[in-house]
Protein backbone atom coordinates (compact mmCIF):
# COMPACT_ATOMS: atom_id res chain seq x y z
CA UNK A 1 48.21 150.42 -116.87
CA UNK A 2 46.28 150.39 -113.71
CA UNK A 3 42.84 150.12 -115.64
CA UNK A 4 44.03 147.40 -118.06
CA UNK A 5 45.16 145.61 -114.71
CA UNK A 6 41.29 145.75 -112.98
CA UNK A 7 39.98 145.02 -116.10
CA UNK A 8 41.72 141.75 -116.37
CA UNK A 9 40.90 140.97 -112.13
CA UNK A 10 37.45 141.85 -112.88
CA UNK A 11 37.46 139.20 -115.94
CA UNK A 12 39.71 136.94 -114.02
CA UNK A 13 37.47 137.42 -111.47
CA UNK A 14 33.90 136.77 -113.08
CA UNK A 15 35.48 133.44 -114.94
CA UNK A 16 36.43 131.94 -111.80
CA UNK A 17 33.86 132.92 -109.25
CA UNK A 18 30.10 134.73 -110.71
CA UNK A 19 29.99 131.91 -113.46
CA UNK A 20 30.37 129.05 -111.46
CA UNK A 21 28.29 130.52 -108.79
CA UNK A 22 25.83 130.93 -111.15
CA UNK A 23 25.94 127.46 -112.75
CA UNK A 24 25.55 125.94 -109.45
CA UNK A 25 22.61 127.59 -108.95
CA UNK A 26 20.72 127.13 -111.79
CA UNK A 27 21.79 123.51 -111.53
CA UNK A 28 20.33 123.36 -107.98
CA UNK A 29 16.88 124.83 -109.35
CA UNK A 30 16.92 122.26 -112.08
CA UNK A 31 17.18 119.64 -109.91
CA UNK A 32 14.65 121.02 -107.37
CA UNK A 33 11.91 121.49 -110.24
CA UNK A 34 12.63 117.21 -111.18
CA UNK A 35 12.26 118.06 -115.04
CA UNK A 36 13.70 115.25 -116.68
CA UNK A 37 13.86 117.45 -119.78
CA UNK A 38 15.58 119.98 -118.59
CA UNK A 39 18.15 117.69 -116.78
CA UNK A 40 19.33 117.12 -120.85
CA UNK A 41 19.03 120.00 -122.48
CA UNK A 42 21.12 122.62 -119.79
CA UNK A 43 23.82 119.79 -119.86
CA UNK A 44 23.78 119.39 -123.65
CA UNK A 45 23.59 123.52 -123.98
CA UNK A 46 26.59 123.69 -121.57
CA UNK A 47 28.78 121.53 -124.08
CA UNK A 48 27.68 123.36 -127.34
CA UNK A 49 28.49 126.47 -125.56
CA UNK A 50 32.01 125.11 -124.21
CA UNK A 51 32.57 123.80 -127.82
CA UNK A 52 31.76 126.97 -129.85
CA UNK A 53 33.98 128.99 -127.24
CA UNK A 54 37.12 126.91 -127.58
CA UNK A 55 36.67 127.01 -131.71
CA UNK A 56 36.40 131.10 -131.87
């Protein structure tokens, strides 16, 4: 009970907090290296991975 409990904080916990953080991030690089290129595709890879999530 107790281990099915951290489990589910842990998840909880790297849904609302490590992803984001880690988004952000990779969002500020982008930015900082002025790729045009890359400024479409991590958007457009963001909704095809949002997409294929909420269908499985």
């Amino acid at each position: 009970m107790a281990r099915e409990r951290i489990s589910d904080l842990f998840s909880a916990f790297c849904i609302w907090v490590v992803i984001p953080l880690l988004a952000t991030s990779l969002l500020f690089l982008l930015f900082q290296s002025g790729n045009p290129l890359l400024l479409v595709i991590f958007p457009l890879l963001a909704v095809v991975f949002f997409i294929t999530k909420q269908l499985n």
